[in-house]
Protein backbone atom coordinates (compact mmCIF):
# COMPACT_ATOMS: atom_id res chain seq x y z
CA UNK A 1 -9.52 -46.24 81.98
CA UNK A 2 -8.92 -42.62 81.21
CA UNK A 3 -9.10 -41.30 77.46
CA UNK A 4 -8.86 -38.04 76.01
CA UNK A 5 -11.48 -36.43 74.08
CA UNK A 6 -11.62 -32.91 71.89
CA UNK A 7 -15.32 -32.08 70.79
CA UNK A 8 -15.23 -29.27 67.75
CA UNK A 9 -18.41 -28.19 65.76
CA UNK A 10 -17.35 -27.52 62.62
CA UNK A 11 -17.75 -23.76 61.52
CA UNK A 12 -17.40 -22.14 65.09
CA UNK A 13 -14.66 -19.69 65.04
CA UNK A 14 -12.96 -21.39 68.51
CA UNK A 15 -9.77 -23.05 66.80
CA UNK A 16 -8.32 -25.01 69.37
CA UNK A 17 -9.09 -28.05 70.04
CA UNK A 18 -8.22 -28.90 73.98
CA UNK A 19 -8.27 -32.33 75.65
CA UNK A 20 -10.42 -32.87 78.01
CA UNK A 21 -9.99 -36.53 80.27
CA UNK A 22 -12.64 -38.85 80.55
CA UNK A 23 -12.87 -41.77 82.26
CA UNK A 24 -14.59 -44.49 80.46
CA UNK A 25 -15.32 -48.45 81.54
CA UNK A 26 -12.86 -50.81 80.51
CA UNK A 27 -14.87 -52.77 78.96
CA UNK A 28 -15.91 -50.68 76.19
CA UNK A 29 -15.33 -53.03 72.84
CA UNK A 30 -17.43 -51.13 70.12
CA UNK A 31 -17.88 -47.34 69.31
CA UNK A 32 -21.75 -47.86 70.52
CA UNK A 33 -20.71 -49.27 73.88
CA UNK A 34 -17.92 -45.59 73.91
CA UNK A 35 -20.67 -43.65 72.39
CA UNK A 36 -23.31 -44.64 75.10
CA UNK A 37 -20.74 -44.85 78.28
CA UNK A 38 -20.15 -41.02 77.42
CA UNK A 39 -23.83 -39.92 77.10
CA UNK A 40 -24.19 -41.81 80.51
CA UNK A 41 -21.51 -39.98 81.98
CA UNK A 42 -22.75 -36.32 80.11
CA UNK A 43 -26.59 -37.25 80.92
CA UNK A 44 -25.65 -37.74 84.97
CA UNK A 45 -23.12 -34.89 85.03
CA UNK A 46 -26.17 -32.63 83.46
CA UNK A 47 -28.88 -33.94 85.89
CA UNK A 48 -26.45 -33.58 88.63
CA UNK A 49 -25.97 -29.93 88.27
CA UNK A 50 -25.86 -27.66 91.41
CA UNK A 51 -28.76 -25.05 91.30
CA UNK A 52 -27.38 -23.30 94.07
CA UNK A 53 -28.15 -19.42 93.83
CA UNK A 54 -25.01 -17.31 94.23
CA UNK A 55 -26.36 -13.88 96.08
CA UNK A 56 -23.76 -11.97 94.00
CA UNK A 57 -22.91 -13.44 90.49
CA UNK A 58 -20.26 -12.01 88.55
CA UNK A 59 -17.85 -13.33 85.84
CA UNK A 60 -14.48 -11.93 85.06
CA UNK A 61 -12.81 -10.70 81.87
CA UNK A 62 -11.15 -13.47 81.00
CA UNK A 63 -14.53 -16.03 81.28
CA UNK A 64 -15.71 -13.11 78.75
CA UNK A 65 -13.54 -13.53 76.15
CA UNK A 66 -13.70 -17.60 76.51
CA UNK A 67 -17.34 -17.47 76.68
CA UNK A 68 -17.52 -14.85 73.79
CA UNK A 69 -15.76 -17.44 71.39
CA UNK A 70 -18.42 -19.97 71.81
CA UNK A 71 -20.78 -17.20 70.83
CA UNK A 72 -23.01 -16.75 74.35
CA UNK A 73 -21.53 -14.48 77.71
CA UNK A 74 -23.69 -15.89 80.62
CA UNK A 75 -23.65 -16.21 84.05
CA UNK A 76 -24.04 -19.88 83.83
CA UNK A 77 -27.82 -19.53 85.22
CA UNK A 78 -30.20 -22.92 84.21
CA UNK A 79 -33.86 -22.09 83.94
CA UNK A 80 -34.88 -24.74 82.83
CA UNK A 81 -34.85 -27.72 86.12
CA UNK A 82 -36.20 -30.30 83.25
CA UNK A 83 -33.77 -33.60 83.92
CA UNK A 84 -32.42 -35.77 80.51
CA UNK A 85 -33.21 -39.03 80.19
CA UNK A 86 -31.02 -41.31 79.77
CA UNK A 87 -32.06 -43.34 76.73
CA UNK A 88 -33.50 -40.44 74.72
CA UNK A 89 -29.77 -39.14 74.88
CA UNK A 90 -28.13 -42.40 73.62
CA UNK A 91 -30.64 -42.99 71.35
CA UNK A 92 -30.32 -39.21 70.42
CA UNK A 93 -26.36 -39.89 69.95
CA UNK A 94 -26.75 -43.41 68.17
CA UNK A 95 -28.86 -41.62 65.51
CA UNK A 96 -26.82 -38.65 64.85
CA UNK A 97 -23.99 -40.53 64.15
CA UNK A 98 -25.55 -42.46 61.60
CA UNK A 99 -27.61 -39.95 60.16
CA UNK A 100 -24.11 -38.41 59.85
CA UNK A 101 -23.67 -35.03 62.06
CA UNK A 102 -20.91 -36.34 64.29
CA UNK A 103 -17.86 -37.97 62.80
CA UNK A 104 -15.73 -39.99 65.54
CA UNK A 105 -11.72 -40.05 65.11
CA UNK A 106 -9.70 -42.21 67.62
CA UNK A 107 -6.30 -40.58 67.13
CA UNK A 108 -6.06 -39.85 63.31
CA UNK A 109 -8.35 -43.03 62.28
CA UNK A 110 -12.08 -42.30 61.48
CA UNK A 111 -14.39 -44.59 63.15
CA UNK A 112 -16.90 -45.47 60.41
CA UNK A 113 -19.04 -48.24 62.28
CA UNK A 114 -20.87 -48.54 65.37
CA UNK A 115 -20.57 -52.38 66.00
CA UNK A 116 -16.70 -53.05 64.34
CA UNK A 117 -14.46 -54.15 67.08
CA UNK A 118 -12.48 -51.41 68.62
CA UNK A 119 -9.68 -51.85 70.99
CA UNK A 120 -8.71 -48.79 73.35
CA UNK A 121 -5.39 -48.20 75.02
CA UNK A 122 -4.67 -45.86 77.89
CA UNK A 123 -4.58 -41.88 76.72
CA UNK A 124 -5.96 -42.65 73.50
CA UNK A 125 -7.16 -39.74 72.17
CA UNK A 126 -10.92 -39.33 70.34
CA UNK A 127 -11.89 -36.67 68.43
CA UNK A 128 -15.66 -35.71 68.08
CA UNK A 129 -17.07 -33.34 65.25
CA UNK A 130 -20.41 -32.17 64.95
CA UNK A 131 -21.19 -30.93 61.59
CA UNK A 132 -23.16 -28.10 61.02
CA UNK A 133 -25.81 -27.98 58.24
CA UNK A 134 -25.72 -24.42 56.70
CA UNK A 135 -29.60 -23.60 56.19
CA UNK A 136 -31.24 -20.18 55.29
CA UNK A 137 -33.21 -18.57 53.27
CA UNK A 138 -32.72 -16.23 50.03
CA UNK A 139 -34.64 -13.01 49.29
């Protein structure tokens, strides 16, 4: 079943929201069961990467100016060849959305429960938000 999902942190300066398809099992009857099909999906995707080393790697302007408003201009390069694991990530997911750091919205509704029934139709739309603790210090 596809779905559409729009991921926004809140406080980054990158206003609009696209949406992105995602296929998801059909299945899928509680926002845990949504919540851990997607880090499934995002943990293979990751671990699937292609490492392959481009001789000549360049970017062009307009990558640039995407790239500069989420804050970091690379070529794309990973350093690090660790893989994810799987359950660390759902876990990892599980955990920040009850501690509270992502909010879930399917359409306009907020999802407030991880185990409430949830019934998904074609195209619908979810909207995740990962809040952003402001933390510093003071002189």
């Amino acid at each position: 079943m596809q779905i559409f999902i729009r991921i926004k942190a809140a406080g980054k300066k990158k206003d609009v929201l696209q949406l992105t398809p995602y296929e998801i099992n059909d299945n899928i009857s509680t926002l845990r069961e949504l919540l851990t099909d997607i880090v499934i999906t995002e943990v293979n995707k990751y671990n699937n990467k292609n490492n392959d080393t481009v001789l000549t790697a360049f970017i062009s302007q307009e990558q640039i100016d995407d790239l500069s408003l989420t804050g970091k201009v690379s070529f794309g390069d990973v350093f690090n060849d660790k893989k994810a694991e799987k359950n660390s990530a759902i876990n990892n997911a599980i955990q920040c959305f009850e501690d509270g750091i992502i909010r879930v919205f399917m359409d306009e509704t907020e999802l407030a429960e991880l185990d409430a029934p949830l019934t998904i139709k074609e195209n619908e739309v979810f909207t995740f938000i990962r809040l952003a603790f402001l933390a510093g210090r003071m002189w």
